[in-house]
C-alpha atoms as a PDB file:
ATOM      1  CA  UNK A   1     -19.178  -6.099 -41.546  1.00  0.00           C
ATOM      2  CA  UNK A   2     -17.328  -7.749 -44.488  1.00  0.00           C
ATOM      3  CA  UNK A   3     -16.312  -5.762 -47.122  1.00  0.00           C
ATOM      4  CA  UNK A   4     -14.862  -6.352 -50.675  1.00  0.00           C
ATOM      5  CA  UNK A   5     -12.160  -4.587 -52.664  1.00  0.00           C
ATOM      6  CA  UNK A   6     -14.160  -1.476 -53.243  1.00  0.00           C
ATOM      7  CA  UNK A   7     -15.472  -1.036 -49.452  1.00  0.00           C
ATOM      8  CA  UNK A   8     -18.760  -2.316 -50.185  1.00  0.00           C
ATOM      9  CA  UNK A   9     -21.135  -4.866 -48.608  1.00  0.00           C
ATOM     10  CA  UNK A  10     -21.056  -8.108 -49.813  1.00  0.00           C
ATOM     11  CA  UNK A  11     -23.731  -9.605 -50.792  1.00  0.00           C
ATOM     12  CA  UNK A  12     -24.008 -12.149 -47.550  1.00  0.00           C
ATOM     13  CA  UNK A  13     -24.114  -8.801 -45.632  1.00  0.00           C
ATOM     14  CA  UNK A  14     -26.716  -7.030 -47.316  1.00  0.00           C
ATOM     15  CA  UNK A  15     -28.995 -10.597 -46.922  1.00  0.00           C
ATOM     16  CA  UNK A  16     -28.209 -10.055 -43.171  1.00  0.00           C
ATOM     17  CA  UNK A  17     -29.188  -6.310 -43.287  1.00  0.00           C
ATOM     18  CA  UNK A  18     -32.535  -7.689 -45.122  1.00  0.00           C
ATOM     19  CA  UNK A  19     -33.527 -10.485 -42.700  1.00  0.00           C
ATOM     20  CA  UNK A  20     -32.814  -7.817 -39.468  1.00  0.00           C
ATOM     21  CA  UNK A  21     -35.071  -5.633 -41.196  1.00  0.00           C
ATOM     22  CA  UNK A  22     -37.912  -8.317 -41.862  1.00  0.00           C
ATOM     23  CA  UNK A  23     -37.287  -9.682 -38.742  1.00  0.00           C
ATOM     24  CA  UNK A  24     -38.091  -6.335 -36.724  1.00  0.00           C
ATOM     25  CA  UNK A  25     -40.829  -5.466 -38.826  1.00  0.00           C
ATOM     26  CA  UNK A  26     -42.084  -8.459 -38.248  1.00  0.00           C
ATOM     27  CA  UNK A  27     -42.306  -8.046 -34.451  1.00  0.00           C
ATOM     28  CA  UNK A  28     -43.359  -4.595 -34.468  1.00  0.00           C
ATOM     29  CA  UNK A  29     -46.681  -5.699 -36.481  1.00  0.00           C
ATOM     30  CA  UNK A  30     -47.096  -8.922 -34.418  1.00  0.00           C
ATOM     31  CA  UNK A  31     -46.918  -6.131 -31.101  1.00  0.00           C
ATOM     32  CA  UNK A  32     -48.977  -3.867 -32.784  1.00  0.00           C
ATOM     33  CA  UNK A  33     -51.672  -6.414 -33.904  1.00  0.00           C
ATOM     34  CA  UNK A  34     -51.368  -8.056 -30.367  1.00  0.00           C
ATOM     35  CA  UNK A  35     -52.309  -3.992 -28.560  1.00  0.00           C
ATOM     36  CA  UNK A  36     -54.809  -3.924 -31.116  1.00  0.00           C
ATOM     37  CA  UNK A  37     -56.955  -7.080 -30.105  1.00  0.00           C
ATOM     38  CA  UNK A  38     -56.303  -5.802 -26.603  1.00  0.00           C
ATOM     39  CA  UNK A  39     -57.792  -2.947 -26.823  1.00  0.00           C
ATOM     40  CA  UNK A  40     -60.857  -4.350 -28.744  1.00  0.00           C
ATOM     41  CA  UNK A  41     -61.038  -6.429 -26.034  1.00  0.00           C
ATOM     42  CA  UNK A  42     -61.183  -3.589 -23.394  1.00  0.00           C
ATOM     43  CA  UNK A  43     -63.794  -1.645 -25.947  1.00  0.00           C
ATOM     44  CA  UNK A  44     -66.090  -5.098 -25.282  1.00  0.00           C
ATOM     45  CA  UNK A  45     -65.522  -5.021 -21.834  1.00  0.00           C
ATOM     46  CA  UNK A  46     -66.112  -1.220 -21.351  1.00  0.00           C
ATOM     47  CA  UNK A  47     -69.411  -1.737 -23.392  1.00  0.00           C
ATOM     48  CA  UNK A  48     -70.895  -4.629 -20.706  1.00  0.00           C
ATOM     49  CA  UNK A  49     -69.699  -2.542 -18.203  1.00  0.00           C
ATOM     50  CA  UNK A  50     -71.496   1.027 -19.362  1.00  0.00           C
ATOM     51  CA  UNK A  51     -74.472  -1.439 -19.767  1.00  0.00           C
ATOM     52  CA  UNK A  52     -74.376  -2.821 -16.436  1.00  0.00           C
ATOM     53  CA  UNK A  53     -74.409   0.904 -15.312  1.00  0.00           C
ATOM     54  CA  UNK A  54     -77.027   2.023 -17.213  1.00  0.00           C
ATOM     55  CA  UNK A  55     -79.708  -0.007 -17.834  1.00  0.00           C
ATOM     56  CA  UNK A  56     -82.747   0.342 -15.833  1.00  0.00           C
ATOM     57  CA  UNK A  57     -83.054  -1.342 -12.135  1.00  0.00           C
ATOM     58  CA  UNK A  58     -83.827   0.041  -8.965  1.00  0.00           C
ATOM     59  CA  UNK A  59     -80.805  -0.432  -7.607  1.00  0.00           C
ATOM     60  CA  UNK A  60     -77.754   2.227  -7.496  1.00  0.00           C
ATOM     61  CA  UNK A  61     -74.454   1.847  -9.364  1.00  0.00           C
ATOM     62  CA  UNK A  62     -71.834   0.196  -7.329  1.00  0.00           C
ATOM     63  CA  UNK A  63     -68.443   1.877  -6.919  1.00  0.00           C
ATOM     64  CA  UNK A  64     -66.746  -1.243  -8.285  1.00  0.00           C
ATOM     65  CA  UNK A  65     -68.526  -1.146 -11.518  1.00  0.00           C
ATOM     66  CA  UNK A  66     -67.208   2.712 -11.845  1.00  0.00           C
ATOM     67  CA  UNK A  67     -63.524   1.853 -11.245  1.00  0.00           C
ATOM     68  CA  UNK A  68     -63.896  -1.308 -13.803  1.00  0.00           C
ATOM     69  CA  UNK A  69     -65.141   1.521 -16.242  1.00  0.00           C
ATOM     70  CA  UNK A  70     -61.940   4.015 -15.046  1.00  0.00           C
ATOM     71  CA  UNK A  71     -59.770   1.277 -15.044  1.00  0.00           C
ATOM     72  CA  UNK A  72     -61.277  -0.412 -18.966  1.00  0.00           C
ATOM     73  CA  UNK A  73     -60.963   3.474 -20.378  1.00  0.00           C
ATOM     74  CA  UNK A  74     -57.148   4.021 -18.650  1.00  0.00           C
ATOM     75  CA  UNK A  75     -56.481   0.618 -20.111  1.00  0.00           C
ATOM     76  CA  UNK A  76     -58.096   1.746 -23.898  1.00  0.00           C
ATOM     77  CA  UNK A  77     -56.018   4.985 -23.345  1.00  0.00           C
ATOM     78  CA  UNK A  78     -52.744   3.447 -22.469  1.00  0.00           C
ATOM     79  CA  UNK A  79     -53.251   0.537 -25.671  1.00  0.00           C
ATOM     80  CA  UNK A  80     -54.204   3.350 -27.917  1.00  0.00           C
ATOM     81  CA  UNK A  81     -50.574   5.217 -27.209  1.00  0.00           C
ATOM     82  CA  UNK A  82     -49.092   2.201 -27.683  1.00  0.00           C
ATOM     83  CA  UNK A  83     -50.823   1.218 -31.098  1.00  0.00           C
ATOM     84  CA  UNK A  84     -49.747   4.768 -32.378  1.00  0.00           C
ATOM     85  CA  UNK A  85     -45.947   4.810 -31.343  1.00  0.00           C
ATOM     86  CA  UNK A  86     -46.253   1.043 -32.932  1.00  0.00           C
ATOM     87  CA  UNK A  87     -46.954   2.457 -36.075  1.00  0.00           C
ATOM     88  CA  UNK A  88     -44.916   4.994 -35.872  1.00  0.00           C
ATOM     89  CA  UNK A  89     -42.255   3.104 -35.547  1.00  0.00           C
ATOM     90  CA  UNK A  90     -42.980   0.861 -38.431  1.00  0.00           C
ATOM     91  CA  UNK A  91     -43.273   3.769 -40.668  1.00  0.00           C
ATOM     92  CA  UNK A  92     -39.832   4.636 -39.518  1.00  0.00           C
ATOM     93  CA  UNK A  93     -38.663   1.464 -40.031  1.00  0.00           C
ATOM     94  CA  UNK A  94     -40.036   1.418 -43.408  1.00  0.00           C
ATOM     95  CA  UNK A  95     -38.399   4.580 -44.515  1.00  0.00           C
ATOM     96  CA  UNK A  96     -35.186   3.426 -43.106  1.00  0.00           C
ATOM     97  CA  UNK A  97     -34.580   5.667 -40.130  1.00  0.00           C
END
């Protein structure tokens, strides 16, 4: 990094610093809005499932429609850790650590 007489940034380097910055926050909410979606996603999906299961027939519940459901709630699960270390993340970002 460049620095002037007095061993400070100059002022190109501290527009660098601030464009890094925006730039990583800016992919760390695109990620975070992108798990997000997912997981609504997988909430919708769960819900036709659990419906599918549940609603009254005759018939019994297949075992593929209750590894969809263990596979939609491992999938919310897994999104849901990754939406809160996202955030995390940002905040740290944000306070500059």
């Amino acid at each position: 990094m460049a620095q002037n007489q007095n061993n400070q940034p100059t002022a190109t380097d501290n527009v660098k610093k601030g464009l890094e910055f925006a730039a990583e926050l800016t992919r760390l909410k695109f990620k975070l809005s992108q798990a997000k979606n997912k997981r609504k996603n997988a909430y919708t999906r769960l819900g036709e499932l659990s419906y599918t299961k549940y609603r009254p027939r005759t018939t019994d519940v297949t075992e593929d429609i209750e590894n969809a459901i263990a596979a939609e709630v491992a999938e919310i699960t897994n999104l849901t850790h990754e939406i809160v270390e996202l955030e995390l993340r940002i905040k740290l970002l944000k306070a500059g650590a």
